[in-house]
PDB file of N, CA and C in Angstrom:
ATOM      1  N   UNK A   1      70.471  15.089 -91.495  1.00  0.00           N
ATOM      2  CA  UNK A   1      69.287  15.868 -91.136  1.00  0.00           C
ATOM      3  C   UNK A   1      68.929  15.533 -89.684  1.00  0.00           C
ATOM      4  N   UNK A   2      68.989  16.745 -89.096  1.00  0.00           N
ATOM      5  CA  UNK A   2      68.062  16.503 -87.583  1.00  0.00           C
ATOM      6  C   UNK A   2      66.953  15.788 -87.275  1.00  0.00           C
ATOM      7  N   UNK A   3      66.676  15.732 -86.218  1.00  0.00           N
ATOM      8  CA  UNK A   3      64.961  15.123 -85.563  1.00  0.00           C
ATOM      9  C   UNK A   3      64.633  16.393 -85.850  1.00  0.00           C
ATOM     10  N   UNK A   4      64.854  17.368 -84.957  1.00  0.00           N
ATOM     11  CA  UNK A   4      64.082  18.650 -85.005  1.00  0.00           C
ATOM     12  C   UNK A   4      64.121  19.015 -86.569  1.00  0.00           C
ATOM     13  N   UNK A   5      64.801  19.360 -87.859  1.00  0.00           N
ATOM     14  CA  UNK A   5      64.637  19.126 -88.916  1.00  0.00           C
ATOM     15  C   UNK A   5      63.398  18.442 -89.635  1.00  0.00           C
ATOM     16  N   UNK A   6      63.517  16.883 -89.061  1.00  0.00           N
ATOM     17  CA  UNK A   6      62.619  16.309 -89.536  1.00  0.00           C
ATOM     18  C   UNK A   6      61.303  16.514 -89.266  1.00  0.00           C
ATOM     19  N   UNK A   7      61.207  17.191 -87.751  1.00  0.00           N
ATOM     20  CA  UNK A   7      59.934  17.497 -87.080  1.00  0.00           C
ATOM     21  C   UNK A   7      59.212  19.019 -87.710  1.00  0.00           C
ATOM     22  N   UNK A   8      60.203  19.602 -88.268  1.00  0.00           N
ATOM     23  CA  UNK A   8      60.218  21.233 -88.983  1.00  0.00           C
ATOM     24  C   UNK A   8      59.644  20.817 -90.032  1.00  0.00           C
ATOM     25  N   UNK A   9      59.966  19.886 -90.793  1.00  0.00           N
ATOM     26  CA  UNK A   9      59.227  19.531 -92.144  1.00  0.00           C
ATOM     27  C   UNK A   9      57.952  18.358 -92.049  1.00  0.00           C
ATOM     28  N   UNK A  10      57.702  17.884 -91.233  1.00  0.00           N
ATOM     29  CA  UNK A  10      56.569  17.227 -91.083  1.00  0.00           C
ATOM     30  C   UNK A  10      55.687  18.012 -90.465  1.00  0.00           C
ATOM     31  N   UNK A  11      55.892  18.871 -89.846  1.00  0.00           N
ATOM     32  CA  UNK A  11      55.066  20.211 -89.423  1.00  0.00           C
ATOM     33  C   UNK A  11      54.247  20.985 -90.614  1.00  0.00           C
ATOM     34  N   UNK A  12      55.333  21.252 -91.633  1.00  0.00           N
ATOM     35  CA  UNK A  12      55.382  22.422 -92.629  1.00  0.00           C
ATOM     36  C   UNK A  12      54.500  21.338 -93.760  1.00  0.00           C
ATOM     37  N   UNK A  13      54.741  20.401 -93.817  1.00  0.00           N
ATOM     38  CA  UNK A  13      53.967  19.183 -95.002  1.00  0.00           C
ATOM     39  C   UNK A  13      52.230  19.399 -94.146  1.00  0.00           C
ATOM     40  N   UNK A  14      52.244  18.665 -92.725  1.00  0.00           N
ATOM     41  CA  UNK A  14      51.196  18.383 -92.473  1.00  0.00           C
ATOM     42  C   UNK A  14      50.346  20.322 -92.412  1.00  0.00           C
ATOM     43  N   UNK A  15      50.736  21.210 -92.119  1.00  0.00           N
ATOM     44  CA  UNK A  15      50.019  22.430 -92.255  1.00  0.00           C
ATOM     45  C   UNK A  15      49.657  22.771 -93.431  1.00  0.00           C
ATOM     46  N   UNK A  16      50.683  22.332 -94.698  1.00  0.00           N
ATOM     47  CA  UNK A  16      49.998  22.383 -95.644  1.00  0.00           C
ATOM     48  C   UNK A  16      48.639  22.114 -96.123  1.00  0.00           C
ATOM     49  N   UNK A  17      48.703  21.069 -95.569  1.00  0.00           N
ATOM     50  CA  UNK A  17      47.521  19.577 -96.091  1.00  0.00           C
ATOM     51  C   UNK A  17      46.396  20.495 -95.092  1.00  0.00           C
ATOM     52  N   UNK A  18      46.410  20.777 -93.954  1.00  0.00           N
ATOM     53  CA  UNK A  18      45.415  21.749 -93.417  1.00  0.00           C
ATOM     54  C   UNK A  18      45.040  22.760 -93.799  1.00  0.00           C
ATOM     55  N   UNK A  19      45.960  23.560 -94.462  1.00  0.00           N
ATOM     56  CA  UNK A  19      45.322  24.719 -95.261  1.00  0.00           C
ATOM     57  C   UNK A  19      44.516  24.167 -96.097  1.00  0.00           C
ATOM     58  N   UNK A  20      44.768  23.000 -96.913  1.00  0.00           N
ATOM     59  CA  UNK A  20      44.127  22.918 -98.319  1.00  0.00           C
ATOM     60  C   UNK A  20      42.832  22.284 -97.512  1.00  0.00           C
ATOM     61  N   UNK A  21      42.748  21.250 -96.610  1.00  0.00           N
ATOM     62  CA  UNK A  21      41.450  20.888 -95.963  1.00  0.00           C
ATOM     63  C   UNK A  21      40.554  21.495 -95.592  1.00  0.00           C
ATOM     64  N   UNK A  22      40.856  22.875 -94.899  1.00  0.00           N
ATOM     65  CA  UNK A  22      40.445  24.174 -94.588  1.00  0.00           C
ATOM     66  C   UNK A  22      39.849  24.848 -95.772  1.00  0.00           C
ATOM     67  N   UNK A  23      40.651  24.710 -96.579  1.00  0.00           N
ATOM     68  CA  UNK A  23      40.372  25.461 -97.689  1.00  0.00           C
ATOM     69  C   UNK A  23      38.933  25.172 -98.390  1.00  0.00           C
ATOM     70  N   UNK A  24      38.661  23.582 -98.885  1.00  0.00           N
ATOM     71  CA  UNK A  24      37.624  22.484 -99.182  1.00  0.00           C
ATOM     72  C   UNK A  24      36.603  22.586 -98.195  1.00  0.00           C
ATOM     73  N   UNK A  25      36.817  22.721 -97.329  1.00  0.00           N
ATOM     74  CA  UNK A  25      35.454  22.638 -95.936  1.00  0.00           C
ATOM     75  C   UNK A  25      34.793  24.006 -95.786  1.00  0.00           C
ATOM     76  N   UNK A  26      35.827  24.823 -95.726  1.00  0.00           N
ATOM     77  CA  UNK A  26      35.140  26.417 -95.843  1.00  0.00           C
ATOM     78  C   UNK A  26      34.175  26.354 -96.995  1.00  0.00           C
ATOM     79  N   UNK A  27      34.431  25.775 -98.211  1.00  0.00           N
ATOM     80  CA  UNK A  27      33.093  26.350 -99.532  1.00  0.00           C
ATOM     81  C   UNK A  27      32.205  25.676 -99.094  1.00  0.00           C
ATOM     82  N   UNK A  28      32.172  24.489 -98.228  1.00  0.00           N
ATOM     83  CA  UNK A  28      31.006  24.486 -98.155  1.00  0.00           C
ATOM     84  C   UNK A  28      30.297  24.765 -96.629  1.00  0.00           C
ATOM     85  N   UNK A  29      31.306  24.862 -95.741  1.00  0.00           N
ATOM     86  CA  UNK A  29      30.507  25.171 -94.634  1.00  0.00           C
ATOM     87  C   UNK A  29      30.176  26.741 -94.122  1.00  0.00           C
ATOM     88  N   UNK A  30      29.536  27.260 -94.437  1.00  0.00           N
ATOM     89  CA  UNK A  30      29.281  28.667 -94.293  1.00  0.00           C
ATOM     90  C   UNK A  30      28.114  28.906 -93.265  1.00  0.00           C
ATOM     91  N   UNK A  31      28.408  29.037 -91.884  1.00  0.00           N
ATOM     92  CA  UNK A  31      27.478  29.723 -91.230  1.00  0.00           C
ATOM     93  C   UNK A  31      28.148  30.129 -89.809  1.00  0.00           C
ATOM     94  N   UNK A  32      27.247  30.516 -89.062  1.00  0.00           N
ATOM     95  CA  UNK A  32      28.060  31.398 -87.505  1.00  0.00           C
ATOM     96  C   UNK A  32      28.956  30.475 -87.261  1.00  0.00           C
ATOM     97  N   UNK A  33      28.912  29.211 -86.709  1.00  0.00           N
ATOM     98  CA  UNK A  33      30.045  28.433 -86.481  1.00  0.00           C
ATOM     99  C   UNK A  33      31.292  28.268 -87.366  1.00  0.00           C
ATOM    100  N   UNK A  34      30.731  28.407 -88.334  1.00  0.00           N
ATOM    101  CA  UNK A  34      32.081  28.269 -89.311  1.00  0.00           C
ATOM    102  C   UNK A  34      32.858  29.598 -89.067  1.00  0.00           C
ATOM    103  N   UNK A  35      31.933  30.670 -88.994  1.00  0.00           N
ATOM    104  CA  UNK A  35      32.510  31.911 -89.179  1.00  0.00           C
ATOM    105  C   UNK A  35      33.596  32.008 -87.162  1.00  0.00           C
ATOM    106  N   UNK A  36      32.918  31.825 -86.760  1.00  0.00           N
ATOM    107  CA  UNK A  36      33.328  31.827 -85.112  1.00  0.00           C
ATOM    108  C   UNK A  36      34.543  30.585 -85.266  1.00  0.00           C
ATOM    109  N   UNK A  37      34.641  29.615 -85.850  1.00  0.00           N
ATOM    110  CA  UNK A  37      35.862  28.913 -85.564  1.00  0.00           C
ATOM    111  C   UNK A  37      36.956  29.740 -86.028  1.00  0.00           C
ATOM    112  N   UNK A  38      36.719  30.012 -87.482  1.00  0.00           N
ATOM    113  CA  UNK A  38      37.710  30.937 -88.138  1.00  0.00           C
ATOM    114  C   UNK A  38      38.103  32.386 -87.413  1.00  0.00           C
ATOM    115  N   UNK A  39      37.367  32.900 -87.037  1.00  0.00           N
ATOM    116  CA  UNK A  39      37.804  34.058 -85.994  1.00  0.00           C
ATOM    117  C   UNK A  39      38.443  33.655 -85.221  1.00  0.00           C
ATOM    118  N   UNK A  40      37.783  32.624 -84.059  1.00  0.00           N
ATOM    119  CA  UNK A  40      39.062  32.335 -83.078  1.00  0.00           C
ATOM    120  C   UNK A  40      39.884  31.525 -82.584  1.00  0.00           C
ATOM    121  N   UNK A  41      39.972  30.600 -83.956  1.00  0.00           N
ATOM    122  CA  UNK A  41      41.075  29.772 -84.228  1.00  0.00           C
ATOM    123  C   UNK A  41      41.729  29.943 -85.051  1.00  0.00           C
ATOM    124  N   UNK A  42      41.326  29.601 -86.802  1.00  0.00           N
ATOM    125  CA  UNK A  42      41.910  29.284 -87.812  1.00  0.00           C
ATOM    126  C   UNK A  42      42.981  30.700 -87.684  1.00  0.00           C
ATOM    127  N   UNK A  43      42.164  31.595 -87.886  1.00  0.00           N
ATOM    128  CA  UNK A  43      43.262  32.964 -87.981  1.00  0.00           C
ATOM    129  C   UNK A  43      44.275  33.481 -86.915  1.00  0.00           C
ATOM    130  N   UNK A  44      44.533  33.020 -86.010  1.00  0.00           N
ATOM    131  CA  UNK A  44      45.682  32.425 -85.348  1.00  0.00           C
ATOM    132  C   UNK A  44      46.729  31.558 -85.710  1.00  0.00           C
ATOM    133  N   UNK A  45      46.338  30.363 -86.016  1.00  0.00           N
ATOM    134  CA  UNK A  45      47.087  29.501 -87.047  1.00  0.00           C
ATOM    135  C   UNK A  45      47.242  30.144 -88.211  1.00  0.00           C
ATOM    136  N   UNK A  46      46.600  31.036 -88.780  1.00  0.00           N
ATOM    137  CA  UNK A  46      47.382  31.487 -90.318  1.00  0.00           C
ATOM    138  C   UNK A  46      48.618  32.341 -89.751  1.00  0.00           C
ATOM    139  N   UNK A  47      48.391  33.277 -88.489  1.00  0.00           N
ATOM    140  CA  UNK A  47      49.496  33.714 -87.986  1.00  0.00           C
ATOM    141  C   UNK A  47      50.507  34.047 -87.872  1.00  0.00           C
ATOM    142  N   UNK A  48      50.255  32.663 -87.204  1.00  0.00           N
ATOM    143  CA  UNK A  48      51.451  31.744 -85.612  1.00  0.00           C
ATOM    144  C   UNK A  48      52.598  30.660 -86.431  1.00  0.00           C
ATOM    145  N   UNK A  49      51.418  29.700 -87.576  1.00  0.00           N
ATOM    146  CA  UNK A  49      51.968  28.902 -87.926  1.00  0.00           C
ATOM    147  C   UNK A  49      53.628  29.031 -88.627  1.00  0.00           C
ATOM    148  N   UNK A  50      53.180  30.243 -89.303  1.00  0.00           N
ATOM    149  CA  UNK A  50      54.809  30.536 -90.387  1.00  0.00           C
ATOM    150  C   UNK A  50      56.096  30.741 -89.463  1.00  0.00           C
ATOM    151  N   UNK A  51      55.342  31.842 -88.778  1.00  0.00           N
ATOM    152  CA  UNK A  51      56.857  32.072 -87.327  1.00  0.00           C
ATOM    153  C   UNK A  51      57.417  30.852 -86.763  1.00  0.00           C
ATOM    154  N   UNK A  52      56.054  30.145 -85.959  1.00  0.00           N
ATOM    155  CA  UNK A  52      56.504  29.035 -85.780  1.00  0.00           C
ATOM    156  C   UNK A  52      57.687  27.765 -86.128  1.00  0.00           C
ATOM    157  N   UNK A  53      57.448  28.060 -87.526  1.00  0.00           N
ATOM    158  CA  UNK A  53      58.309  26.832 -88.380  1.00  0.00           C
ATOM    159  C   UNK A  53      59.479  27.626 -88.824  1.00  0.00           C
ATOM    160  N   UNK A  54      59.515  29.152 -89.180  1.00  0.00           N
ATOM    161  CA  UNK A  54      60.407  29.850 -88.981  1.00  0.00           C
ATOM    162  C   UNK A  54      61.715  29.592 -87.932  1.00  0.00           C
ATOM    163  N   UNK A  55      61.051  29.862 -86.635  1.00  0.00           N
ATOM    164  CA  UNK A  55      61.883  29.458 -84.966  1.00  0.00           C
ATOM    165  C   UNK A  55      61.932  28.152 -85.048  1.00  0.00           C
ATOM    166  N   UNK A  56      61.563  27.420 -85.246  1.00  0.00           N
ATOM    167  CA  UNK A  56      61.503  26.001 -85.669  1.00  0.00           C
ATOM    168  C   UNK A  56      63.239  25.706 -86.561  1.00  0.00           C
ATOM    169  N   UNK A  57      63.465  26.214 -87.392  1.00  0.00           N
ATOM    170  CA  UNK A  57      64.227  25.902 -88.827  1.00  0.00           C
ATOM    171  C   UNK A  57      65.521  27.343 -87.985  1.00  0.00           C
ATOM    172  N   UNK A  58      65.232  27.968 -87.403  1.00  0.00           N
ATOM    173  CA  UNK A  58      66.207  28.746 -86.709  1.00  0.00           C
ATOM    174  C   UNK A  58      66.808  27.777 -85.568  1.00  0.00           C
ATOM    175  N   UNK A  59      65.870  27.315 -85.205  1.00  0.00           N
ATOM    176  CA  UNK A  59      66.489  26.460 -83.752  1.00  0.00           C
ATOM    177  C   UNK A  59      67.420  25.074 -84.554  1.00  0.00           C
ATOM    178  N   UNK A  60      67.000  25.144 -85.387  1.00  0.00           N
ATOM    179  CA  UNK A  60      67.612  23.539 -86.190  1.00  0.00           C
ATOM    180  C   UNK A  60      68.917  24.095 -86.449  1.00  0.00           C
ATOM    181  N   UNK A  61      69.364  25.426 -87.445  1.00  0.00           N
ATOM    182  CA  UNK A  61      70.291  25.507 -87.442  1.00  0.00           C
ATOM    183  C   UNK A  61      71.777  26.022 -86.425  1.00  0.00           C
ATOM    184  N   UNK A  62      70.950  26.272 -85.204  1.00  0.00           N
ATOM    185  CA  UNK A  62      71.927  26.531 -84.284  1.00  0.00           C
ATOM    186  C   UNK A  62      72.482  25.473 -83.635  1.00  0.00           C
ATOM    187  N   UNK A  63      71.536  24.498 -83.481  1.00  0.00           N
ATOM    188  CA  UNK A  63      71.984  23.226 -83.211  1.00  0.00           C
ATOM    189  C   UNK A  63      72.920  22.195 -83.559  1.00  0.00           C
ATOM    190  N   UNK A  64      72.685  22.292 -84.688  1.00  0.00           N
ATOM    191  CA  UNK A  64      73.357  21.681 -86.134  1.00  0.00           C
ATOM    192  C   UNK A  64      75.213  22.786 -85.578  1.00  0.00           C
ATOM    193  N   UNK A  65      74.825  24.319 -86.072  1.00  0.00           N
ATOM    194  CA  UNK A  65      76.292  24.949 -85.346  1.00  0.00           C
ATOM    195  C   UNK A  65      77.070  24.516 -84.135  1.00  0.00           C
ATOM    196  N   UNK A  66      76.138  24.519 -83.094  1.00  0.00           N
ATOM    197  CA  UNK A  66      76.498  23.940 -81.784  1.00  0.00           C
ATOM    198  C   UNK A  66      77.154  22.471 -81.942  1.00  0.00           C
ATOM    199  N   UNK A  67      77.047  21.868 -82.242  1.00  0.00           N
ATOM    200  CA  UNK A  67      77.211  20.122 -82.652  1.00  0.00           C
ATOM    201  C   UNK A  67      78.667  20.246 -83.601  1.00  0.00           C
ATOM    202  N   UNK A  68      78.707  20.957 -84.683  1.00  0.00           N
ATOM    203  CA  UNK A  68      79.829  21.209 -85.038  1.00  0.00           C
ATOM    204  C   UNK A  68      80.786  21.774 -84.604  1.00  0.00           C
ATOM    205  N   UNK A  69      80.821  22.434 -83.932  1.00  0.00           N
ATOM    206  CA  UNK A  69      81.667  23.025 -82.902  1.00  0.00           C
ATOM    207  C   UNK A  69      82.058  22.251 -81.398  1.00  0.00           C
ATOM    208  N   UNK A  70      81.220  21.885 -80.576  1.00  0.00           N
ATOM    209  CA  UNK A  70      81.565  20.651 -80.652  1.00  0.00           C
ATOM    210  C   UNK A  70      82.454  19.512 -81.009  1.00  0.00           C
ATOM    211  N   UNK A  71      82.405  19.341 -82.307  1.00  0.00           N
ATOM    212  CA  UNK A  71      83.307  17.982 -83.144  1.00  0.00           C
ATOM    213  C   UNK A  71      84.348  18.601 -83.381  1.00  0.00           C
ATOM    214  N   UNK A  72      85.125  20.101 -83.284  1.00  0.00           N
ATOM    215  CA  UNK A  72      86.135  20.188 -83.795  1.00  0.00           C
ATOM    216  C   UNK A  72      87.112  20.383 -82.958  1.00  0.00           C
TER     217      UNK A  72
END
């Protein structure tokens, strides 16, 4: 397994754990600020994040190709 691999899945673990934190803090924080972070942050990150780790896990496996090719 790659660094970048490893960095693809410690990405994808720790965003998890943010959704669900996100998730817990939203019931109870409900007002303009809450609502204004989520406009122009959180919903960016709901996004960005998937592509991200997507190109992330794309870049891993070309690398991984490149490297084998390489060795032969």
């Amino acid at each position: 397994m790659s660094d970048l691999s490893n960095l693809t899945n410690d990405l994808a673990a720790s965003w998890r754990s943010l959704i669900a934190e996100w998730s817990t803090t939203r019931q109870s924080w409900r007002d303009k600020i809450a609502d204004r972070f989520e406009r122009e942050f959180w919903e960016d990150l709901e996004r960005e994040m998937p592509r991200l780790l997507e190109i992330m896990a794309a870049m891993d496996d070309q690398f991984n190709r490149a490297d084998q090719m390489m060795r032969e």
